[in-house]
PDB file of N, CA and C in Angstrom:
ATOM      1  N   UNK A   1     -62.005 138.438  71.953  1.00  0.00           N
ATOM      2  CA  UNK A   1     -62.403 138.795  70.583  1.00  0.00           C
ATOM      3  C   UNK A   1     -63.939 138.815  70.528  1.00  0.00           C
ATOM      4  N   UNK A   2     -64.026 139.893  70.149  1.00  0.00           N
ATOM      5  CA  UNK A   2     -66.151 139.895  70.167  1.00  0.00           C
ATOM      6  C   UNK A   2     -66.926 139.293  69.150  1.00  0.00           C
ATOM      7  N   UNK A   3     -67.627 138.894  68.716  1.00  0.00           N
ATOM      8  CA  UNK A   3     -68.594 137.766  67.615  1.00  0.00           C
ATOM      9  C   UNK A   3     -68.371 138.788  66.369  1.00  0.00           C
ATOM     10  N   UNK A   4     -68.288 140.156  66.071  1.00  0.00           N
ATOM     11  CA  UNK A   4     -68.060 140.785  64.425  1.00  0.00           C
ATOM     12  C   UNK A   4     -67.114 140.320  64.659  1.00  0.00           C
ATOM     13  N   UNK A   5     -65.635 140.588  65.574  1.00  0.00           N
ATOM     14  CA  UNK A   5     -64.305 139.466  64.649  1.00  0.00           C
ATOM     15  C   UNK A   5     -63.909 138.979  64.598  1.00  0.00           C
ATOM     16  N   UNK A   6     -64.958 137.873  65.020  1.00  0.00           N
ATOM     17  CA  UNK A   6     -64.762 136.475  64.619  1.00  0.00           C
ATOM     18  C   UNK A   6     -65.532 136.165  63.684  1.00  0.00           C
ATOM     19  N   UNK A   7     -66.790 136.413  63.278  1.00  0.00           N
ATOM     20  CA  UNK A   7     -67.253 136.467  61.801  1.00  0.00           C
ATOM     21  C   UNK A   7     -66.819 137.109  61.189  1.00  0.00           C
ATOM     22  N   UNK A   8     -66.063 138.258  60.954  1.00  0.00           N
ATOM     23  CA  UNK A   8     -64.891 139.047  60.343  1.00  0.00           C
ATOM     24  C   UNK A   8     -63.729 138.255  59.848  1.00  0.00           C
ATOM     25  N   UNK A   9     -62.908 137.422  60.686  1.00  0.00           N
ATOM     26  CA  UNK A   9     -62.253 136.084  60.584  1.00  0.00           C
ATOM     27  C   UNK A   9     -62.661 135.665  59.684  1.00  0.00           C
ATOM     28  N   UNK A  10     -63.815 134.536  60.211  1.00  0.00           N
ATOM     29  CA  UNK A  10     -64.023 133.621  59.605  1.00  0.00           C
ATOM     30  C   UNK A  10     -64.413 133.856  58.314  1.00  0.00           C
ATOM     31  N   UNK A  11     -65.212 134.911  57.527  1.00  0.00           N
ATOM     32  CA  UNK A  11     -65.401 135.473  56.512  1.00  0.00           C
ATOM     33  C   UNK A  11     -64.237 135.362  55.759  1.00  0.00           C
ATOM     34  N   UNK A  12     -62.580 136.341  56.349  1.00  0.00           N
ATOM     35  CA  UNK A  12     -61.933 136.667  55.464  1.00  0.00           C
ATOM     36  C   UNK A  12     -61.001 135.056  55.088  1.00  0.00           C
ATOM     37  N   UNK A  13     -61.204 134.407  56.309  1.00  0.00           N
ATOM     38  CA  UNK A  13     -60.944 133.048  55.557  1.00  0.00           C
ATOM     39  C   UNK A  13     -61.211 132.030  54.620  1.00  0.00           C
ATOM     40  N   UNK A  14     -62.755 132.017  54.295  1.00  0.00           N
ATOM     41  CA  UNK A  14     -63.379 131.853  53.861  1.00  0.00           C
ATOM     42  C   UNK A  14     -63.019 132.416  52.520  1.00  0.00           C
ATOM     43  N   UNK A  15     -62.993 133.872  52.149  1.00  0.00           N
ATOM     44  CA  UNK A  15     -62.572 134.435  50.553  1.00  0.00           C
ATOM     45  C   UNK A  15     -61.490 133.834  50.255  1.00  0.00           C
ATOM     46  N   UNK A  16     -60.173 134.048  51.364  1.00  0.00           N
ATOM     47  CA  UNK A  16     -59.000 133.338  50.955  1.00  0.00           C
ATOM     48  C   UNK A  16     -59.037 132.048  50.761  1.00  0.00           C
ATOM     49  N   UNK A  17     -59.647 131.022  50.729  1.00  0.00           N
ATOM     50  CA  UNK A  17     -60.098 129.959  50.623  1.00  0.00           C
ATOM     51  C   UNK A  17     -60.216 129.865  49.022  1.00  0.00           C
ATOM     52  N   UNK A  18     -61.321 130.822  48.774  1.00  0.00           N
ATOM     53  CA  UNK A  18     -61.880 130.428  47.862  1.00  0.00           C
ATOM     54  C   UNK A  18     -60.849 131.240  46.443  1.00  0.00           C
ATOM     55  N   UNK A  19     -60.228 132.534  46.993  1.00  0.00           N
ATOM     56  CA  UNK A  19     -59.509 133.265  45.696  1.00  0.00           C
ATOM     57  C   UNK A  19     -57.885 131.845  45.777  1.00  0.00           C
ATOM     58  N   UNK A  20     -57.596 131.157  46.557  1.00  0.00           N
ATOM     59  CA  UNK A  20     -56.016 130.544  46.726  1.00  0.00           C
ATOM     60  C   UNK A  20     -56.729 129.300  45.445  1.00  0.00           C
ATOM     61  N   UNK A  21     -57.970 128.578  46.006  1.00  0.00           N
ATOM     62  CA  UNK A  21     -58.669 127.985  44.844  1.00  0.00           C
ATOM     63  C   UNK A  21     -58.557 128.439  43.519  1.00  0.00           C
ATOM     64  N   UNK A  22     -59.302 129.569  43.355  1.00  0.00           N
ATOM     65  CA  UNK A  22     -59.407 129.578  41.864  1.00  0.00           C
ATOM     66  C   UNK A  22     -57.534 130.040  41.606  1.00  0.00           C
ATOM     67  N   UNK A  23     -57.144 130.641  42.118  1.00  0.00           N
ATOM     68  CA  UNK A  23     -55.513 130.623  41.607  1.00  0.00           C
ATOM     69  C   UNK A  23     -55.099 129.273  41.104  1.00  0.00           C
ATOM     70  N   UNK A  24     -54.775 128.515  42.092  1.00  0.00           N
ATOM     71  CA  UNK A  24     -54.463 127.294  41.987  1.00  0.00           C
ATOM     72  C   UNK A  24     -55.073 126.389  41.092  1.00  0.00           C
ATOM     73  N   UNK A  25     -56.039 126.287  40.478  1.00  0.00           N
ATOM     74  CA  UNK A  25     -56.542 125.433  39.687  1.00  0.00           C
ATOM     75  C   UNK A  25     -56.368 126.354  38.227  1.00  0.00           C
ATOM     76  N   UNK A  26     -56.000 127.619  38.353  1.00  0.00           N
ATOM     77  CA  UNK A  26     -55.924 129.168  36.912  1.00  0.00           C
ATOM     78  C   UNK A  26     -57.279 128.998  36.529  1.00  0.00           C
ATOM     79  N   UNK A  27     -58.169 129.659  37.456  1.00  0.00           N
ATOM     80  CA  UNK A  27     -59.384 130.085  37.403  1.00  0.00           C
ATOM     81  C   UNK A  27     -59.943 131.091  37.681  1.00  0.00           C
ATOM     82  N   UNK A  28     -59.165 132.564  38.121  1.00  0.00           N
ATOM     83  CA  UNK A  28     -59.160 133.527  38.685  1.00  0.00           C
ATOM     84  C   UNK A  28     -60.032 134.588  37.116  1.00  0.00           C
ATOM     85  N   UNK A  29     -60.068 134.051  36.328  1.00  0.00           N
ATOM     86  CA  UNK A  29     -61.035 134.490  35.501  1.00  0.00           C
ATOM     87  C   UNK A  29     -62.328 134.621  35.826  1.00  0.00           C
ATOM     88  N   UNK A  30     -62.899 133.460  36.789  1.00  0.00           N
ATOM     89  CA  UNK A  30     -64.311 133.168  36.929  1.00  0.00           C
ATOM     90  C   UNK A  30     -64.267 134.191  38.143  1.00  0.00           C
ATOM     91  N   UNK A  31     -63.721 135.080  38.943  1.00  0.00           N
ATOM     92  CA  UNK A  31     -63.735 135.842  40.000  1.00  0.00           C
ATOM     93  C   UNK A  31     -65.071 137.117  40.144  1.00  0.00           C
ATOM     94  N   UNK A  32     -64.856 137.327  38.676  1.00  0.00           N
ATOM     95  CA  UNK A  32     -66.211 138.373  38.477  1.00  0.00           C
ATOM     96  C   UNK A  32     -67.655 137.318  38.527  1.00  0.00           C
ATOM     97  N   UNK A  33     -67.491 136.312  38.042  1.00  0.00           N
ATOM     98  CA  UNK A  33     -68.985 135.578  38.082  1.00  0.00           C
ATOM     99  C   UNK A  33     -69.163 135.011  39.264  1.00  0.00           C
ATOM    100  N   UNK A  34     -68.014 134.500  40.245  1.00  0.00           N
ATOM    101  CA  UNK A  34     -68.666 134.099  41.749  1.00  0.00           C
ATOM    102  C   UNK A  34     -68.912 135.040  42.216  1.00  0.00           C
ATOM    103  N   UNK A  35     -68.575 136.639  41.923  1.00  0.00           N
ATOM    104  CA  UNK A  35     -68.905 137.428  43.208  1.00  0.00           C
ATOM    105  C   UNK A  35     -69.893 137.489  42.661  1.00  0.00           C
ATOM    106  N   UNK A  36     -70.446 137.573  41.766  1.00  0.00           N
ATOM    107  CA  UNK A  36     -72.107 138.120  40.848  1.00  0.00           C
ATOM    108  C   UNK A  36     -72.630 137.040  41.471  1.00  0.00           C
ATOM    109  N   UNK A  37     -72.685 135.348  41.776  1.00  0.00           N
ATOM    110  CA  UNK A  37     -73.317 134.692  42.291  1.00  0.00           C
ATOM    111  C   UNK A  37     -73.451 134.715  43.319  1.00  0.00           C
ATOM    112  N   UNK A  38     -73.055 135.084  44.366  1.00  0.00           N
ATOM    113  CA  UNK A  38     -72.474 135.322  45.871  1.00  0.00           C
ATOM    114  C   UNK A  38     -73.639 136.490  46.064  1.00  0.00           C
ATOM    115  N   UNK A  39     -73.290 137.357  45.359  1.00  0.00           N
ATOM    116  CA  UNK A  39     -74.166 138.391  45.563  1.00  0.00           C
ATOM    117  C   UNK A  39     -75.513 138.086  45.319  1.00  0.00           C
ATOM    118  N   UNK A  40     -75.946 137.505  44.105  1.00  0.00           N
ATOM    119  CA  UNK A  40     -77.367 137.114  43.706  1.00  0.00           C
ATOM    120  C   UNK A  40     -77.678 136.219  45.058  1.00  0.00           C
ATOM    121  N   UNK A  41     -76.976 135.248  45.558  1.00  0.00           N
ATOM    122  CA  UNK A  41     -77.456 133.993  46.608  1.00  0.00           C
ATOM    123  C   UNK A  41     -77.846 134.998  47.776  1.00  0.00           C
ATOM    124  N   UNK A  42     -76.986 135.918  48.047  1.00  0.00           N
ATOM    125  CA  UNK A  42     -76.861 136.690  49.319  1.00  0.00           C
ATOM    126  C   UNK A  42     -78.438 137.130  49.316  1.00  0.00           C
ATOM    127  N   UNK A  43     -78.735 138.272  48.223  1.00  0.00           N
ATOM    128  CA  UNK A  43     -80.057 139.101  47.846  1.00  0.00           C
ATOM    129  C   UNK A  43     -81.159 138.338  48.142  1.00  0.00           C
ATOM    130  N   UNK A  44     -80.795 137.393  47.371  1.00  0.00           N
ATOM    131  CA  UNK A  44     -82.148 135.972  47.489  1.00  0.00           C
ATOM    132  C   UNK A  44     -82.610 135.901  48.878  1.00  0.00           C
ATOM    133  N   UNK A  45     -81.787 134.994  49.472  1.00  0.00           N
ATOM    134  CA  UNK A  45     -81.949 134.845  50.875  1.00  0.00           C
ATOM    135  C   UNK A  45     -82.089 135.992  51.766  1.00  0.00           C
ATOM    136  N   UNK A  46     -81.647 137.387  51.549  1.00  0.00           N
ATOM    137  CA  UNK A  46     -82.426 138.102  52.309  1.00  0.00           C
ATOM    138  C   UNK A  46     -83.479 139.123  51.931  1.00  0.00           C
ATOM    139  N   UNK A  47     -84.083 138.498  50.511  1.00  0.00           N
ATOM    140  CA  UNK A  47     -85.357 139.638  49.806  1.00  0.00           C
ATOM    141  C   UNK A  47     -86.659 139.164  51.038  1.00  0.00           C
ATOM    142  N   UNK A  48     -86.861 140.450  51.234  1.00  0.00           N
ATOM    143  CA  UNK A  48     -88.207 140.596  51.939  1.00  0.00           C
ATOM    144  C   UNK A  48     -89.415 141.120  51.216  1.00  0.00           C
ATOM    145  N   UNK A  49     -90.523 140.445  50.225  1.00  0.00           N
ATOM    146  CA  UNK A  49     -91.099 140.656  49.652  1.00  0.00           C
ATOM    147  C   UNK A  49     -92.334 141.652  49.840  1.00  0.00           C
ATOM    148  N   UNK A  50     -92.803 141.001  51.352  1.00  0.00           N
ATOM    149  CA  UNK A  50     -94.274 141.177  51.718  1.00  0.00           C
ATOM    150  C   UNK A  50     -94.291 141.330  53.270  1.00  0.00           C
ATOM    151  N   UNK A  51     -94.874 141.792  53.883  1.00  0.00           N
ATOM    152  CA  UNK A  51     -95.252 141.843  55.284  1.00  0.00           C
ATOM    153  C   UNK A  51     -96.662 140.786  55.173  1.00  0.00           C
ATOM    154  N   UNK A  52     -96.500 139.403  56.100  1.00  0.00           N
ATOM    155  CA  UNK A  52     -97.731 138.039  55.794  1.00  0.00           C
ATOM    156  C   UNK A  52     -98.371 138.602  57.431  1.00  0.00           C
ATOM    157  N   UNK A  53     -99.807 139.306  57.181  1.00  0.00           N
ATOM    158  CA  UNK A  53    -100.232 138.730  58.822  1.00  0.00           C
ATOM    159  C   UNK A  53    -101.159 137.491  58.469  1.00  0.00           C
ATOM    160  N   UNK A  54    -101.639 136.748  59.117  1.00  0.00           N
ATOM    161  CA  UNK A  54    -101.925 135.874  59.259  1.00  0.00           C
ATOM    162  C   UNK A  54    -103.268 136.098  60.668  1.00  0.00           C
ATOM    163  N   UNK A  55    -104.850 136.451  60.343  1.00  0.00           N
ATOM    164  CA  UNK A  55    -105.426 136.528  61.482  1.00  0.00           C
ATOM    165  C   UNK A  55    -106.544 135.159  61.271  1.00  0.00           C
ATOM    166  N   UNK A  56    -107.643 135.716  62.825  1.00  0.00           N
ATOM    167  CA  UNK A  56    -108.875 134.852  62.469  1.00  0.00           C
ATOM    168  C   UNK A  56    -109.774 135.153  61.795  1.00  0.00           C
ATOM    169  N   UNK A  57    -109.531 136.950  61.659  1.00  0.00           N
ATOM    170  CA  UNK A  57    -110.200 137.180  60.865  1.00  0.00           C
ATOM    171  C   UNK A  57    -109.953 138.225  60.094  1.00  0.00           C
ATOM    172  N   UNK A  58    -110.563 138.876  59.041  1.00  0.00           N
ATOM    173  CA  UNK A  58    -110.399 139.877  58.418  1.00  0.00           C
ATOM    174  C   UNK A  58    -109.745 140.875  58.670  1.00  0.00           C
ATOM    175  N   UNK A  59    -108.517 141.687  58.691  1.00  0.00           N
ATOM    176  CA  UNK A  59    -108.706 142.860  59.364  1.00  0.00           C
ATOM    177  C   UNK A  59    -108.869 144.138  58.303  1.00  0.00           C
ATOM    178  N   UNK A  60    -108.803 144.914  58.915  1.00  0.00           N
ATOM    179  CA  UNK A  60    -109.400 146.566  58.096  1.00  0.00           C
ATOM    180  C   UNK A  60    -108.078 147.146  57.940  1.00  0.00           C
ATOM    181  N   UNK A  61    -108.518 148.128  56.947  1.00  0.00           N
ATOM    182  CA  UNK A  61    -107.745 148.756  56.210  1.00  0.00           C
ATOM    183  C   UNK A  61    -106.869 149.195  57.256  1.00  0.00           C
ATOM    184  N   UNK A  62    -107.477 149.989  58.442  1.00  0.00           N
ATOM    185  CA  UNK A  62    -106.230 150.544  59.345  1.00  0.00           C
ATOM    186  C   UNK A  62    -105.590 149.444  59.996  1.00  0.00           C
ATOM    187  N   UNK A  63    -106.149 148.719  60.390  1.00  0.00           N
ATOM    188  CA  UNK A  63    -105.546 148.289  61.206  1.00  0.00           C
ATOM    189  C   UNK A  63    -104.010 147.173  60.181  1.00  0.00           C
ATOM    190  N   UNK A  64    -104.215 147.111  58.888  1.00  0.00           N
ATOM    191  CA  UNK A  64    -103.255 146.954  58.145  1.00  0.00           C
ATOM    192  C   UNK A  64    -102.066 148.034  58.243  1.00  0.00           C
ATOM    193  N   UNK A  65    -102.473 148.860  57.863  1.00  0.00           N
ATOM    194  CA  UNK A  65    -101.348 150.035  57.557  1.00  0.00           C
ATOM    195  C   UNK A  65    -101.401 150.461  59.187  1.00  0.00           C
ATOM    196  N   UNK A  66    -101.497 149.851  60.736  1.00  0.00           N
ATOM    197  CA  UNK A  66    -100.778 149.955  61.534  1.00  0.00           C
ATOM    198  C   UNK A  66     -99.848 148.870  61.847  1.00  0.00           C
ATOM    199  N   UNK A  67    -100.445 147.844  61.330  1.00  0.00           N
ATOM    200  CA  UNK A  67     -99.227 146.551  60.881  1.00  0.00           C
ATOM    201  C   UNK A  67     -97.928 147.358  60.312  1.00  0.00           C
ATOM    202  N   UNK A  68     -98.487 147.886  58.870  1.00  0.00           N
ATOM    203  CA  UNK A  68     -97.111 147.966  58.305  1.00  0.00           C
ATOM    204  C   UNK A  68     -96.319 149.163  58.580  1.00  0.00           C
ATOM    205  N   UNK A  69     -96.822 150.202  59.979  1.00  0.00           N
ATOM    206  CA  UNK A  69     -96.460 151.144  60.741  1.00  0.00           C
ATOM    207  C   UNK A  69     -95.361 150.546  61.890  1.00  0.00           C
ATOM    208  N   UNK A  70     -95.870 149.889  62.284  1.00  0.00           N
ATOM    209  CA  UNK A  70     -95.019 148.845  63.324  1.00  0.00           C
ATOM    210  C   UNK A  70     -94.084 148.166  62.935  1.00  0.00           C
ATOM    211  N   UNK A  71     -94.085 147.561  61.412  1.00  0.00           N
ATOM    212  CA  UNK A  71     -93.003 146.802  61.084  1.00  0.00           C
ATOM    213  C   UNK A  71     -91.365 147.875  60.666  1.00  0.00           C
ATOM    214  N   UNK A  72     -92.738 148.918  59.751  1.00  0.00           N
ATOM    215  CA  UNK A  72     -91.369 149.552  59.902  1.00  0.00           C
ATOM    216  C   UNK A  72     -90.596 150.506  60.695  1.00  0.00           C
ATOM    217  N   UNK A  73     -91.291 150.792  61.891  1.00  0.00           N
ATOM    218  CA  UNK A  73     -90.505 150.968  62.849  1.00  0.00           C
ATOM    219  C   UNK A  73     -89.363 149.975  63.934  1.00  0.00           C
ATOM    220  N   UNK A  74     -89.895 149.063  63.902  1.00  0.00           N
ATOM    221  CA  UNK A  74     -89.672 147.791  64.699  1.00  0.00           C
ATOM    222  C   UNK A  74     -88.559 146.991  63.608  1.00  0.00           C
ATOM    223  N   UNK A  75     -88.299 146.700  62.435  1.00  0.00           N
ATOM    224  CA  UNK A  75     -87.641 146.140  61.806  1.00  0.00           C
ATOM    225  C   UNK A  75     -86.862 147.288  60.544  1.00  0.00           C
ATOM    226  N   UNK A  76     -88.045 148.426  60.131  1.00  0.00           N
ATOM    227  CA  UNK A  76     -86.857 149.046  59.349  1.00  0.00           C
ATOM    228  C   UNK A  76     -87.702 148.726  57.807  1.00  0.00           C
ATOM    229  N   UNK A  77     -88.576 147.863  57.587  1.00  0.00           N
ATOM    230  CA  UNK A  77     -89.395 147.576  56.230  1.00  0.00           C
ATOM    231  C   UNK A  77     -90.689 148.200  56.036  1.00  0.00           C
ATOM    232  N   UNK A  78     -90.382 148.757  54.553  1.00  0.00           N
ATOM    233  CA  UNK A  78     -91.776 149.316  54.369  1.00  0.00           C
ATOM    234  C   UNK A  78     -92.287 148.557  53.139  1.00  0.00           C
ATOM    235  N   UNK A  79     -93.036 147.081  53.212  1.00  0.00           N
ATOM    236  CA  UNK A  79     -93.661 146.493  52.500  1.00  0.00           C
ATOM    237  C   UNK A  79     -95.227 146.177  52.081  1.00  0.00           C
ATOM    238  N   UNK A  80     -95.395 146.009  51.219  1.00  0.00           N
ATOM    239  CA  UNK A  80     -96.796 145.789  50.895  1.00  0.00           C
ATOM    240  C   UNK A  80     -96.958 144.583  51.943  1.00  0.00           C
ATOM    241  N   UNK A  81     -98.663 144.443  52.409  1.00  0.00           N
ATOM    242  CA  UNK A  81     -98.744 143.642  53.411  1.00  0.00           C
ATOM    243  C   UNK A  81    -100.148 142.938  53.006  1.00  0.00           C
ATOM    244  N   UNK A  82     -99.727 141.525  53.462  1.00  0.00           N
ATOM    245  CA  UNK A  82    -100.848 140.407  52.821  1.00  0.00           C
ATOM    246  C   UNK A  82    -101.717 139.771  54.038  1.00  0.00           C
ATOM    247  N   UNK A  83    -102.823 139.780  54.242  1.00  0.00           N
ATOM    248  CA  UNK A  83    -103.626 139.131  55.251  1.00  0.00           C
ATOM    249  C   UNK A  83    -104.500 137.790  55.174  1.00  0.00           C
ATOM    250  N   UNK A  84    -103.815 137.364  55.481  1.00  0.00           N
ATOM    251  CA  UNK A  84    -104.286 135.581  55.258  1.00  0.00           C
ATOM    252  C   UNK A  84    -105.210 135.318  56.568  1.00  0.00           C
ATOM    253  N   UNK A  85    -106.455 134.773  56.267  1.00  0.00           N
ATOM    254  CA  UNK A  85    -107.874 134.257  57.454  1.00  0.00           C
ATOM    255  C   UNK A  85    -107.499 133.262  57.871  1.00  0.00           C
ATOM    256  N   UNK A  86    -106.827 132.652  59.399  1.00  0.00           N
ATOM    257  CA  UNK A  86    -107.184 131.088  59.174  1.00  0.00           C
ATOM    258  C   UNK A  86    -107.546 131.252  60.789  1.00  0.00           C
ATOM    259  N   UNK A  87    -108.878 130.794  60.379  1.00  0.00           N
ATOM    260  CA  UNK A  87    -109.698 130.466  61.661  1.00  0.00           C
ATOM    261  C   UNK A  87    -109.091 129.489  63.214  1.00  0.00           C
ATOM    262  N   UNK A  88    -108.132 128.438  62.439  1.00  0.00           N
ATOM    263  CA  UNK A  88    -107.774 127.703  63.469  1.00  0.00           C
ATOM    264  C   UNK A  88    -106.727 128.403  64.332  1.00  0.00           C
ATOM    265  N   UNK A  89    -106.868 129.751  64.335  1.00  0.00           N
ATOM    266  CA  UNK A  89    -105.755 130.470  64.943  1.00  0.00           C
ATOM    267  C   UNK A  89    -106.589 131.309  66.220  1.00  0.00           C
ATOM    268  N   UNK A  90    -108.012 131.371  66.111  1.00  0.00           N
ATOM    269  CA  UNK A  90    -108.891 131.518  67.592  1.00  0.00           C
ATOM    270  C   UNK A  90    -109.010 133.071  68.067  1.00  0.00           C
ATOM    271  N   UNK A  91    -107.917 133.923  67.646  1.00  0.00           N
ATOM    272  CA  UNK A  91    -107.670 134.709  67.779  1.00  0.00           C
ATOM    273  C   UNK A  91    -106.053 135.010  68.183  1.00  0.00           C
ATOM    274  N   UNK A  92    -105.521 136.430  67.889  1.00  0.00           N
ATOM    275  CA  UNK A  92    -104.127 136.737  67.986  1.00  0.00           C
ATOM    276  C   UNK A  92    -104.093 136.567  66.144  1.00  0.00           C
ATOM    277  N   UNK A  93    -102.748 136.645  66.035  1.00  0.00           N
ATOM    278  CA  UNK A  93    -102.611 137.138  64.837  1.00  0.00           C
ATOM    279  C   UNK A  93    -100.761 136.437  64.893  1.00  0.00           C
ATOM    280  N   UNK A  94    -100.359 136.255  63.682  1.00  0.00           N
ATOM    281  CA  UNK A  94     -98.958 135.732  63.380  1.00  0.00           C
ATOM    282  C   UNK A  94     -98.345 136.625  62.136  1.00  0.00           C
ATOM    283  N   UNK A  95     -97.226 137.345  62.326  1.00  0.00           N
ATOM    284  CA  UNK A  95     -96.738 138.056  61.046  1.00  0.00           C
ATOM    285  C   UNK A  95     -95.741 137.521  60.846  1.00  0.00           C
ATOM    286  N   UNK A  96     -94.860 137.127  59.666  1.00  0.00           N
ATOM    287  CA  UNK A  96     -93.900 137.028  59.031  1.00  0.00           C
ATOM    288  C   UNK A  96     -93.120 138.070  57.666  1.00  0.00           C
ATOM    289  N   UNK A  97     -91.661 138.351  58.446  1.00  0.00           N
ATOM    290  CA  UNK A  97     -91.124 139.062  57.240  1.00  0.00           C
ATOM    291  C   UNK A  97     -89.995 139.080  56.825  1.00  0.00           C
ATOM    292  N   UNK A  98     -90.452 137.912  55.417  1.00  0.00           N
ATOM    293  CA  UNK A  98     -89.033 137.033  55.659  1.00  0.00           C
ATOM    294  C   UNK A  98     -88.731 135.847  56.280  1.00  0.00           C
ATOM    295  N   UNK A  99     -87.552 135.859  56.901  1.00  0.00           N
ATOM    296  CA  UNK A  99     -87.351 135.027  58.005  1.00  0.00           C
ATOM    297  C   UNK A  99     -87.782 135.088  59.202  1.00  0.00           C
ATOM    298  N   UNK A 100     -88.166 136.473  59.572  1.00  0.00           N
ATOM    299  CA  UNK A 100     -88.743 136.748  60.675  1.00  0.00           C
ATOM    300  C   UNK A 100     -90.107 136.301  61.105  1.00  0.00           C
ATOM    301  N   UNK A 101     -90.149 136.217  62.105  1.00  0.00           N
ATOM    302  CA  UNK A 101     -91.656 135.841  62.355  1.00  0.00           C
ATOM    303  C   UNK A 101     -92.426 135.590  63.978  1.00  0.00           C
ATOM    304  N   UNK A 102     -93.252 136.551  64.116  1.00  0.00           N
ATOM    305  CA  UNK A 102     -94.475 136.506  65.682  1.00  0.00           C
ATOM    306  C   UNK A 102     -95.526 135.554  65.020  1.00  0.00           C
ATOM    307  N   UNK A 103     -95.809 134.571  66.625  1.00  0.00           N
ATOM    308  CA  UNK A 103     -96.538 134.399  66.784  1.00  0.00           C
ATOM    309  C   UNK A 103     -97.285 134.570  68.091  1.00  0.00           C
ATOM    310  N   UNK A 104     -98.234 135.624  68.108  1.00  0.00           N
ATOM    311  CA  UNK A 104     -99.087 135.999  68.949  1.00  0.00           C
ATOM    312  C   UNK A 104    -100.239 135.431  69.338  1.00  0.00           C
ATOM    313  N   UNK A 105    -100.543 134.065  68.532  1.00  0.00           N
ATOM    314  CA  UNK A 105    -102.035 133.560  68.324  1.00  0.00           C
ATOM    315  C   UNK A 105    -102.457 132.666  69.628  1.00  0.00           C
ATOM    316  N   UNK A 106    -103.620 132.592  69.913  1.00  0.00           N
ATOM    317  CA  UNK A 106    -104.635 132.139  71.072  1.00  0.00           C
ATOM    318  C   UNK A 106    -103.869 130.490  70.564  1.00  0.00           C
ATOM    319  N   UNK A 107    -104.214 130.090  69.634  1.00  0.00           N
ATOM    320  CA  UNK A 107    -103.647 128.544  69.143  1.00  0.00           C
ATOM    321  C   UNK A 107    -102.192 127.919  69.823  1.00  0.00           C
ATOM    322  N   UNK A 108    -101.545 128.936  69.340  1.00  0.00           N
ATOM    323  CA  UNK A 108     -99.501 128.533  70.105  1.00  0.00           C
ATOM    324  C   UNK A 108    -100.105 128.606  71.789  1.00  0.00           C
ATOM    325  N   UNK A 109    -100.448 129.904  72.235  1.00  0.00           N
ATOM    326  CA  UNK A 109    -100.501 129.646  73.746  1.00  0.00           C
ATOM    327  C   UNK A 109    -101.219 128.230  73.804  1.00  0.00           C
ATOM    328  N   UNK A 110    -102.608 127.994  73.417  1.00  0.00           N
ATOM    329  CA  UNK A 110    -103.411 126.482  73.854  1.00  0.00           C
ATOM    330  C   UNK A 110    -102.500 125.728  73.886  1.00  0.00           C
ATOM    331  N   UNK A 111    -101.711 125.561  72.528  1.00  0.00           N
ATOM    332  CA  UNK A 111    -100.281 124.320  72.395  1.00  0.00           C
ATOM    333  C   UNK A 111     -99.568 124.405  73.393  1.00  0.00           C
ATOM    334  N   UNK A 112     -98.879 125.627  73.368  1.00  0.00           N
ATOM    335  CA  UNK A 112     -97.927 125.904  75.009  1.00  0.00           C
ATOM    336  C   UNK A 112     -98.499 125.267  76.012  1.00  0.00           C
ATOM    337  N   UNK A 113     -99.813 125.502  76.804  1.00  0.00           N
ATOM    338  CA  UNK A 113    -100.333 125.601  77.683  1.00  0.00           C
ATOM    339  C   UNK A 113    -100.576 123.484  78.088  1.00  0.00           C
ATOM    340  N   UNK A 114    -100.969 123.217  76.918  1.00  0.00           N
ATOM    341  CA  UNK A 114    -101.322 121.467  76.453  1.00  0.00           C
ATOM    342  C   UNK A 114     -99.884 121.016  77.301  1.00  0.00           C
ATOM    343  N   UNK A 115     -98.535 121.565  76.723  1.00  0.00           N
ATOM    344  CA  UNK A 115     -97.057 120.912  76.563  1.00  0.00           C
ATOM    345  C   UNK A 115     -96.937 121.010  77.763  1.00  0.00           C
ATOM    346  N   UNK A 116     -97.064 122.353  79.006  1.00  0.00           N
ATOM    347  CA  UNK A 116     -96.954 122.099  79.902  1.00  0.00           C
ATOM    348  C   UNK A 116     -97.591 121.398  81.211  1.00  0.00           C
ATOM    349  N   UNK A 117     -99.009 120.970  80.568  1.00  0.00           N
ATOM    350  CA  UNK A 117    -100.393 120.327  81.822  1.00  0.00           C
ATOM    351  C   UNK A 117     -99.175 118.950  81.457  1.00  0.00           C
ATOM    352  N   UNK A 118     -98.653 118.528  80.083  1.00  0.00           N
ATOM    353  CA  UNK A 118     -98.426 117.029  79.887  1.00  0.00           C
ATOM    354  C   UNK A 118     -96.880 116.712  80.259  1.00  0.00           C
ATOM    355  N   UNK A 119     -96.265 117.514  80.210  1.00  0.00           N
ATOM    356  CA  UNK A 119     -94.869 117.675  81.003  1.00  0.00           C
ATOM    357  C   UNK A 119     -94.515 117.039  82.415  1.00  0.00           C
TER     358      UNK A 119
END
């Protein structure tokens, strides 16, 4: 059985779970407002607001809108995109979108690099 059906499964168990519930207790009224909540929780957790880079320094106009050229080729989003300075990052750059998230920065390798001299 391949991982869609078994999350396919487990999904449709999961509804039946929850519609044998509201039967059983004669709550099958509230059916329109869990799926409206279900749905709102779902949206929530996967709204992608913003494309975050994160550099050492400033970057320029293009080189923004090749950020948000890349993302949406690479992920499929075409979002407004926010550039946050933080120096302790040395150089490289970190984007987040969403849940998603690179980190490319000079800082993670130093850390990497620290974890393995002390290993």
């Amino acid at each position: 059985m391949n991982s869609m059906k078994k999350i396919k499964t487990k999904s449709e168990l999961v509804v039946r779970g929850l519609l044998d519930y509201l039967s059983e207790t004669n709550q099958t009224k509230l059916l329109p407002e869990v799926t409206e909540a279900l749905k709102n929780l779902f949206q929530d957790k996967n709204k992608k607001k913003e494309i975050v880079v994160v550099s050492s320094v400033k970057l320029s106009d293009a080189q923004m809108e090749n950020f948000r050229a890349v993302m949406k080729k690479l992920l499929g989003v075409d979002l407004p995109i926010v550039n946050d300075v933080n120096k302790k990052l040395l150089g490289g750059f970190t984007v987040s979108v969403g849940d998603w998230y690179l980190d490319t920065s000079l800082q993670r390798e130093l850390t990497n690099l620290k974890r393995s001299l002390l290993a």
